[in-house]
C-alpha atoms as a PDB file:
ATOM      1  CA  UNK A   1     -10.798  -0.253  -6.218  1.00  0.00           C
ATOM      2  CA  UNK A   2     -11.299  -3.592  -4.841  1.00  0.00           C
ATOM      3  CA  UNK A   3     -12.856  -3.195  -0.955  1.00  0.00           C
ATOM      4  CA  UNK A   4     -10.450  -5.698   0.298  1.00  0.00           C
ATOM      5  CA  UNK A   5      -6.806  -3.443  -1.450  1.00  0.00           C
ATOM      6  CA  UNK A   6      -8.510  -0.963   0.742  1.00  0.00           C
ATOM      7  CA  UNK A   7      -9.005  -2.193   4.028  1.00  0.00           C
ATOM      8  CA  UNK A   8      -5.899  -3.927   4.022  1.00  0.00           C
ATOM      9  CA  UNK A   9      -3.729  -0.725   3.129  1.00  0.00           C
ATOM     10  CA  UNK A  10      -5.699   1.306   6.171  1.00  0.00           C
ATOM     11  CA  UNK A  11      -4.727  -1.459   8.221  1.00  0.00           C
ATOM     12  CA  UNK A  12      -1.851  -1.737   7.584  1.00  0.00           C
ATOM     13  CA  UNK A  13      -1.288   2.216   7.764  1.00  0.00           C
ATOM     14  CA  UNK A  14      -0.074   3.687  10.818  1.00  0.00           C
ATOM     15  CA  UNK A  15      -0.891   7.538  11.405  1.00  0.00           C
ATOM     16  CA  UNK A  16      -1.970   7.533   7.340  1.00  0.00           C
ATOM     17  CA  UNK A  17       1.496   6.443   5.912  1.00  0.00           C
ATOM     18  CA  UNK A  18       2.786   3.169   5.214  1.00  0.00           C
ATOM     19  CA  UNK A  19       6.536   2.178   4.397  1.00  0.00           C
ATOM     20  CA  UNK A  20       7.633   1.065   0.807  1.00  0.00           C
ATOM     21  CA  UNK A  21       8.844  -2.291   2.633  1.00  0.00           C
ATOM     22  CA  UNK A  22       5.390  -3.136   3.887  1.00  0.00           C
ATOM     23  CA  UNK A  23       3.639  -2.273   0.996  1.00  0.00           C
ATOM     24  CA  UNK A  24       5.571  -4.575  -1.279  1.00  0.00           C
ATOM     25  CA  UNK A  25       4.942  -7.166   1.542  1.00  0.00           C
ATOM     26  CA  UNK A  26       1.348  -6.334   1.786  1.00  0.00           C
ATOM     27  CA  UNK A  27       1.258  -6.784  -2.268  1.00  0.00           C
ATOM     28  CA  UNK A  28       3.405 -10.175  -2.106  1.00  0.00           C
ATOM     29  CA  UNK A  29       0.786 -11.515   1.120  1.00  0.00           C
ATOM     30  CA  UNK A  30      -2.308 -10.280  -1.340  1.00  0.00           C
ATOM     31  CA  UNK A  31      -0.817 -11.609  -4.709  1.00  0.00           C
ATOM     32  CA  UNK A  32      -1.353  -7.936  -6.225  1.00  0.00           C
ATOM     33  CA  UNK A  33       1.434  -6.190  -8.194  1.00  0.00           C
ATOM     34  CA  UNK A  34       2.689  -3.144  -6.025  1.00  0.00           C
ATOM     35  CA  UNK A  35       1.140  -0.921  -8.421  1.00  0.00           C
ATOM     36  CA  UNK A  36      -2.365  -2.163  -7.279  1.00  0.00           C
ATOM     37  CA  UNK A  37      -1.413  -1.373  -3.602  1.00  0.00           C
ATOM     38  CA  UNK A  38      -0.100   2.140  -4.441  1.00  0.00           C
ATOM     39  CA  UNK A  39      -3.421   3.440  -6.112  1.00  0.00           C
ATOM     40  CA  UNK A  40      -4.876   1.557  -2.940  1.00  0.00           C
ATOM     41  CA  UNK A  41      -3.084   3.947  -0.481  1.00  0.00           C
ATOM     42  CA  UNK A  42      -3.607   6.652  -2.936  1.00  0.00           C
ATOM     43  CA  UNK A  43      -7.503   6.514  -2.888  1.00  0.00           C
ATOM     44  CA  UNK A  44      -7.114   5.703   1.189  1.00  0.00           C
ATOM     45  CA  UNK A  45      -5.190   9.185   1.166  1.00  0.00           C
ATOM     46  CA  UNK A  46      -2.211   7.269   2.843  1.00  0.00           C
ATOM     47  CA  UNK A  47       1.381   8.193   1.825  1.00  0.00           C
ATOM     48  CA  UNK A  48       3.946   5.861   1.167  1.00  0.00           C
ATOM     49  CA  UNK A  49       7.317   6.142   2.945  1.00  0.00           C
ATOM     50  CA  UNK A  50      10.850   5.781   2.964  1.00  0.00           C
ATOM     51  CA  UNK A  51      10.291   4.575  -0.755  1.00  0.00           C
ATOM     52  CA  UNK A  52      13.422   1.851  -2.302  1.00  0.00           C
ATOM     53  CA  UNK A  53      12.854   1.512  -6.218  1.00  0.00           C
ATOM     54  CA  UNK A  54       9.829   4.313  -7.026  1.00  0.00           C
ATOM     55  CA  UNK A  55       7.579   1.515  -7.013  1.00  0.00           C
ATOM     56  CA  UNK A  56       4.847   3.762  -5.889  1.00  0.00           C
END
């Protein structure tokens, strides 16, 4: 997993989740597919939240 998918997920994390809305922004901002984010947050151990389409 690329360093930089990781530290960006963390940060953008609060209490070790992070919401489906701001992942998909986070991806969009990174020019990742939201798949790549998801195994991001999976590897951080942060859970996803409040999830729209079962992106993740």
């Amino acid at each position: 997993m690329e360093e930089k998918l990781l530290e960006a997920v963390k940060k953008a994390s609060v209490d070790g989740k992070i919401s489906c809305t701001k992942a998909r922004q986070l991806a969009a901002e990174m020019g990742v597919p939201v798949r790549k984010i998801g195994e991001a947050a999976n590897e951080a151990k942060i859970k996803i939240f409040a999830c729209e389409l079962g992106c993740f």
